[in-house]
C-alpha atoms as a PDB file:
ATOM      1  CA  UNK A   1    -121.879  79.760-153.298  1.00  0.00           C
ATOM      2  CA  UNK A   2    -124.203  77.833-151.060  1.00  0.00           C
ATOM      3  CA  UNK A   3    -123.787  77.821-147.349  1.00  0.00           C
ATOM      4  CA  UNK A   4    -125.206  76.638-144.134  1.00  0.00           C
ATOM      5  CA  UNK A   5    -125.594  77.924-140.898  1.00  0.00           C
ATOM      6  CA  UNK A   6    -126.647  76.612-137.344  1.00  0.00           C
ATOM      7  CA  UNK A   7    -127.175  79.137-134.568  1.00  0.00           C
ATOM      8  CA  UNK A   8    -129.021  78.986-131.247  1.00  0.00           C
ATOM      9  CA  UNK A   9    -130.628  81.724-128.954  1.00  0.00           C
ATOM     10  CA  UNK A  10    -132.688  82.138-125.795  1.00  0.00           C
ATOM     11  CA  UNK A  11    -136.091  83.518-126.365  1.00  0.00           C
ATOM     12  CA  UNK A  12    -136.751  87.018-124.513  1.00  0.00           C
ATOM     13  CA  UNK A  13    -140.471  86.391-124.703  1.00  0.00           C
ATOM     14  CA  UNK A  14    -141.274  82.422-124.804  1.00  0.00           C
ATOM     15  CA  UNK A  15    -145.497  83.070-125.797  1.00  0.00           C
ATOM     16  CA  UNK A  16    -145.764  80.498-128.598  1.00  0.00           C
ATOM     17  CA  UNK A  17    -147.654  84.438-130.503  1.00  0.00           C
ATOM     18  CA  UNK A  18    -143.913  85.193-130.389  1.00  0.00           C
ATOM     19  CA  UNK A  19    -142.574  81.665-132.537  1.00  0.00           C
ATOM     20  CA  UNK A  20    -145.549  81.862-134.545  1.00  0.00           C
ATOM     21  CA  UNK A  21    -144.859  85.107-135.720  1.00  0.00           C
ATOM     22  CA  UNK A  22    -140.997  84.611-135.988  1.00  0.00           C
ATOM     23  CA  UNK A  23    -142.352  81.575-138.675  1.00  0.00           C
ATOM     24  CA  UNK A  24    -144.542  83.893-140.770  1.00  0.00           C
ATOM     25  CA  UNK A  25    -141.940  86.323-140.755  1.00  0.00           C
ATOM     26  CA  UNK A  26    -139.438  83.735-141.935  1.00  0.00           C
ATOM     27  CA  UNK A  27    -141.838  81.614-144.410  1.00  0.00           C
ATOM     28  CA  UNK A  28    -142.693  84.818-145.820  1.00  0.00           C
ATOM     29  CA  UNK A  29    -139.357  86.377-146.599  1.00  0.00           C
ATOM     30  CA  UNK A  30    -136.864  83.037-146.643  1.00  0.00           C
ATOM     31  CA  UNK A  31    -138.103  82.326-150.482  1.00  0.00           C
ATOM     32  CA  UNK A  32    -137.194  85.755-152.281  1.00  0.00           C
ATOM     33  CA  UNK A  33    -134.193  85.556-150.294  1.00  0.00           C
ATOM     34  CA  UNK A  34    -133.444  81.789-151.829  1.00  0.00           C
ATOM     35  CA  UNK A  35    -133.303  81.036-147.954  1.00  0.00           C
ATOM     36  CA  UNK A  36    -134.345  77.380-147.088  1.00  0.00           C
ATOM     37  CA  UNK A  37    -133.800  76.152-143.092  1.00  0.00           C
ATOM     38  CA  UNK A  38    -135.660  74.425-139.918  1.00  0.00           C
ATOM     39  CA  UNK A  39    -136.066  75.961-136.536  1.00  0.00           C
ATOM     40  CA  UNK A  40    -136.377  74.045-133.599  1.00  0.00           C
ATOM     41  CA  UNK A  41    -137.874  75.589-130.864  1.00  0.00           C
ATOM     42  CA  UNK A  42    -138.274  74.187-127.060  1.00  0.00           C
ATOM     43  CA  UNK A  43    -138.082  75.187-123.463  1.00  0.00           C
ATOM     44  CA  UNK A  44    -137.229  78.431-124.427  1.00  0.00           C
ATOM     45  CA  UNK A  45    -134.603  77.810-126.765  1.00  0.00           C
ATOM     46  CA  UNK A  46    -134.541  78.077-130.413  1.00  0.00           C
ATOM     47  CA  UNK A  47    -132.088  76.046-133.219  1.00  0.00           C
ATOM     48  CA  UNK A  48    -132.178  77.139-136.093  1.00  0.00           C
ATOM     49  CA  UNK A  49    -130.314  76.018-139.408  1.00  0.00           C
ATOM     50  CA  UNK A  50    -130.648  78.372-142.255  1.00  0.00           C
ATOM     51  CA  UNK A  51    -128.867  77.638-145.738  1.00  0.00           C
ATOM     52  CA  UNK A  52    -128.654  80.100-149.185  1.00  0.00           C
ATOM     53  CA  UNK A  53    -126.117  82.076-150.709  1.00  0.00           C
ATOM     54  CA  UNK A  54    -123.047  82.988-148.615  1.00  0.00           C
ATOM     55  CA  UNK A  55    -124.579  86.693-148.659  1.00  0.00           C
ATOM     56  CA  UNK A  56    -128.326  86.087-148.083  1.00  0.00           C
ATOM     57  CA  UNK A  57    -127.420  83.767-145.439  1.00  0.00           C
ATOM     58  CA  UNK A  58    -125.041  86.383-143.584  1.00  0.00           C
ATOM     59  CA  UNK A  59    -127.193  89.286-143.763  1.00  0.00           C
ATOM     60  CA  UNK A  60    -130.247  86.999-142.327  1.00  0.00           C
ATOM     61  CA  UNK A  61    -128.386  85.898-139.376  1.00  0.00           C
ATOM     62  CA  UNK A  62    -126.688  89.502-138.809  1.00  0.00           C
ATOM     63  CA  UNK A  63    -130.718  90.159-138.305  1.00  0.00           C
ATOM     64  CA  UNK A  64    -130.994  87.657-136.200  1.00  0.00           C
ATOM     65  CA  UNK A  65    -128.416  88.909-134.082  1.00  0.00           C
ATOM     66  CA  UNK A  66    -129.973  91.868-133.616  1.00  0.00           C
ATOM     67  CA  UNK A  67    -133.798  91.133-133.502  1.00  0.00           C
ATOM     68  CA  UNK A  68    -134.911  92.349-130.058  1.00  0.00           C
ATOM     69  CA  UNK A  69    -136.754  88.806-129.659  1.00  0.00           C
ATOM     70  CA  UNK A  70    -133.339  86.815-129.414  1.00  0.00           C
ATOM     71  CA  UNK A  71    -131.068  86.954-126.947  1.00  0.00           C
ATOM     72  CA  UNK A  72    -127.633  84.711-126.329  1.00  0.00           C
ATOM     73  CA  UNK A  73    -127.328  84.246-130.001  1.00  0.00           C
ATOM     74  CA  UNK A  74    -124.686  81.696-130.708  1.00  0.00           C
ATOM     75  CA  UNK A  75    -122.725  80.176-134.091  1.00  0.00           C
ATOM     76  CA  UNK A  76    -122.947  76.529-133.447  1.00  0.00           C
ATOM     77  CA  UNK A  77    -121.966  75.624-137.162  1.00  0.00           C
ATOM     78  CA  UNK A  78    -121.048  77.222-140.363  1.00  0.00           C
ATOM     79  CA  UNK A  79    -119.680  75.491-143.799  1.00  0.00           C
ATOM     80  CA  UNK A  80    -119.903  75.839-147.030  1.00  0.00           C
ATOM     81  CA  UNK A  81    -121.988  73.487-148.947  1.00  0.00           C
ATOM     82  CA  UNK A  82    -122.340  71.612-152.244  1.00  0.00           C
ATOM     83  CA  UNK A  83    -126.297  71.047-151.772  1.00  0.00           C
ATOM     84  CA  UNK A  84    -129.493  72.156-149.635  1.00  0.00           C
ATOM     85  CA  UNK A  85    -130.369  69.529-146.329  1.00  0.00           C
ATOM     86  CA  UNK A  86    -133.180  71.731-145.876  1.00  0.00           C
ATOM     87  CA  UNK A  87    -134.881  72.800-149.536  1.00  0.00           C
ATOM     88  CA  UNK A  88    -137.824  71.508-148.683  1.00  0.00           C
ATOM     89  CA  UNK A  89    -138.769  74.153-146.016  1.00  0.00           C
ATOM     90  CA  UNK A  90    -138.836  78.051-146.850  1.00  0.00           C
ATOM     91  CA  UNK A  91    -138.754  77.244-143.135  1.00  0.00           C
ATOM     92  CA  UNK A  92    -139.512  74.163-141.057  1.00  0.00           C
ATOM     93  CA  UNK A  93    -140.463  73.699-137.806  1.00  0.00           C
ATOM     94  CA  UNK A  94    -140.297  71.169-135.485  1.00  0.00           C
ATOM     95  CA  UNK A  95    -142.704  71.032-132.355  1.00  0.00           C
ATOM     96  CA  UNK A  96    -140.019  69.754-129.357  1.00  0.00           C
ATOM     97  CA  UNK A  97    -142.829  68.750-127.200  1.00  0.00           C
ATOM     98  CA  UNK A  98    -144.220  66.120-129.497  1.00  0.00           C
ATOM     99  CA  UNK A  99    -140.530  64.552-130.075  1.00  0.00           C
ATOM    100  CA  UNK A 100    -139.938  61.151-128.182  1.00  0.00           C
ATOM    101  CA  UNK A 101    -137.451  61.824-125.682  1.00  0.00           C
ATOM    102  CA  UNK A 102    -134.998  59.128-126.724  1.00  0.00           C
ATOM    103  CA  UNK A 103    -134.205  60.720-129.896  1.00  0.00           C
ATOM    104  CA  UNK A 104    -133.075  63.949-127.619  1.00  0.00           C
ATOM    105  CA  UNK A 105    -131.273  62.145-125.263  1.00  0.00           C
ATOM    106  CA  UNK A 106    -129.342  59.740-128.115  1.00  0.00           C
ATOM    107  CA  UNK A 107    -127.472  63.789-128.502  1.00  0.00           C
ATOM    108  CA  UNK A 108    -127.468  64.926-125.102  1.00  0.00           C
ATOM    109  CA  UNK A 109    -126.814  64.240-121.362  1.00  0.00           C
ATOM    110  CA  UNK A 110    -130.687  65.000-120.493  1.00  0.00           C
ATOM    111  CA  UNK A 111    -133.701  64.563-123.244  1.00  0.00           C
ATOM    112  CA  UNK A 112    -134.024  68.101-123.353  1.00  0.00           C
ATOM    113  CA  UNK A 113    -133.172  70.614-126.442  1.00  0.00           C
ATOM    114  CA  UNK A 114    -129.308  72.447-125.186  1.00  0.00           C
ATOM    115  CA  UNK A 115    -127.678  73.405-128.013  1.00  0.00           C
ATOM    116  CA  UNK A 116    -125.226  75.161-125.786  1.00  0.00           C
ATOM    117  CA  UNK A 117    -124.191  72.286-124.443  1.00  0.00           C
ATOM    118  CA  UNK A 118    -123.132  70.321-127.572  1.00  0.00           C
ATOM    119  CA  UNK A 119    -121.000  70.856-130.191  1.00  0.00           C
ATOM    120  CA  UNK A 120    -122.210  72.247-133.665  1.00  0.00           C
ATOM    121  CA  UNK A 121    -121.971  69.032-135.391  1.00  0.00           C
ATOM    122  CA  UNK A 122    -124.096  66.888-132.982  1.00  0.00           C
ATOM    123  CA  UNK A 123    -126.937  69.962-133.393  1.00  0.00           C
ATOM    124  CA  UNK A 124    -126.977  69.650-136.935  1.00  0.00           C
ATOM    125  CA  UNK A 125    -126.876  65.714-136.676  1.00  0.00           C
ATOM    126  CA  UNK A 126    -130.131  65.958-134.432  1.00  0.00           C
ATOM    127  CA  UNK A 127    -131.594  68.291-136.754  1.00  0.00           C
ATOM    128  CA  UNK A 128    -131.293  65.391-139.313  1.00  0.00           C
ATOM    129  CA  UNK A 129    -132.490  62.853-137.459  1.00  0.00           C
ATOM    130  CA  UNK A 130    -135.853  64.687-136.933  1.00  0.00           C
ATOM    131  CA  UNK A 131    -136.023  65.402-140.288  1.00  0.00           C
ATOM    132  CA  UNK A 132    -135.445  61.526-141.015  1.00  0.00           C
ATOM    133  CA  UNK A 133    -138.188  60.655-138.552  1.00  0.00           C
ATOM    134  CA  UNK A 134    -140.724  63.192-140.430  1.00  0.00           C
ATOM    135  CA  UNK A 135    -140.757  65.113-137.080  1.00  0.00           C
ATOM    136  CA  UNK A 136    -140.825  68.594-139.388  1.00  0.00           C
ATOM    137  CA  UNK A 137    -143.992  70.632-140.063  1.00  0.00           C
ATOM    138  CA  UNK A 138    -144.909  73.510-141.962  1.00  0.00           C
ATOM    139  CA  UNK A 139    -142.877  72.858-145.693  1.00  0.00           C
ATOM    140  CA  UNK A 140    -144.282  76.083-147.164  1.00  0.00           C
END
C-alpha cells in the first residue's frame, strides 16, 4: 500500500553543508527503500513530502523524528494513495530563494515558506504548484 506523507521541521543548524548532506543522505538511501519525495527548504525551515510503502514511509519519518538535525518536527499531511506525485525524485529539491514570491504568497499571509502556519493540504498544494512551474532540482 502506497502512502504519502508531508512533515515540516526547524533546522538546528541552517549551513546549506547541513541540507546538502541531508540530500545525499536521502538520494542515496530513498531508492532501495522505494522512497520517492521533494524537500523544500527555506529560512530555516524544511517541507518535506515523502511517499512509498506504508512501512518504508513510517520508519523514514520515525528517523526523521529523531535525527539530531531536526527539531519541531510536525505531521502536516498523511493519506493513503493510489499513485506517486513525486516518482520522479529519489528526492527533489526545491531552492526557496530562487521561487517568485507570488507563488508563496498565493498560499500564505506573507511570501515566505510557514508550513506551520497552514494547513496540510495547502502545503502539499504549494508543493505542486512548484513542481508544475519546474521549480524542482536534483531528479536523481
Amino acid at each position: 500500500m502506497l502512502v504519502r506523507l508531508l512533515y515540516a521541521s526547524r533546522a538546528i543548524d541552517p549551513a546549506s553543508a547541513e541540507i546538502e548532506q541531508i540530500l545525499a543522505q536521502s538520494r542515496q538511501g530513498n531508492p532501495g527503500l522505494g522512497i520517492t519525495g521533494i524537500l523544500c527548504y527555506g529560512g530555516g525551515i524544511f517541507l518535506q513530502a515523502i511517499e512509498g510503502g506504508r512501512n518504508a514511509v513510517s520508519e523514514l519519518y520515525g528517523h526523521i523524528q529523531r535525527d539530531p538535525r531536526h527539531k519541531d518536527v510536525i505531521l502536516l499531511h498523511y493519506e493513503e494513495i493510489s499513485e506517486r506525485r513525486f516518482s520522479g525524485w529519489t528526492m527533489g529539491q526545491v531552492n526557496m530563494s530562487k521561487i517568485n514570491a507570488s507563488i508563496l504568497l498565493k498560499y500564505a499571509e506573507k511570501p515566505e515558506l510557514d508550513p506551520y502556519n497552514v494547513s496540510g493540504k495547502v502545503s502539499l498544494a504549494l508543493l505542486e504548484e512548484l513542481m508544475a512551474t519546474a521549480s524542482i532540482m536534483g531528479r536523481a
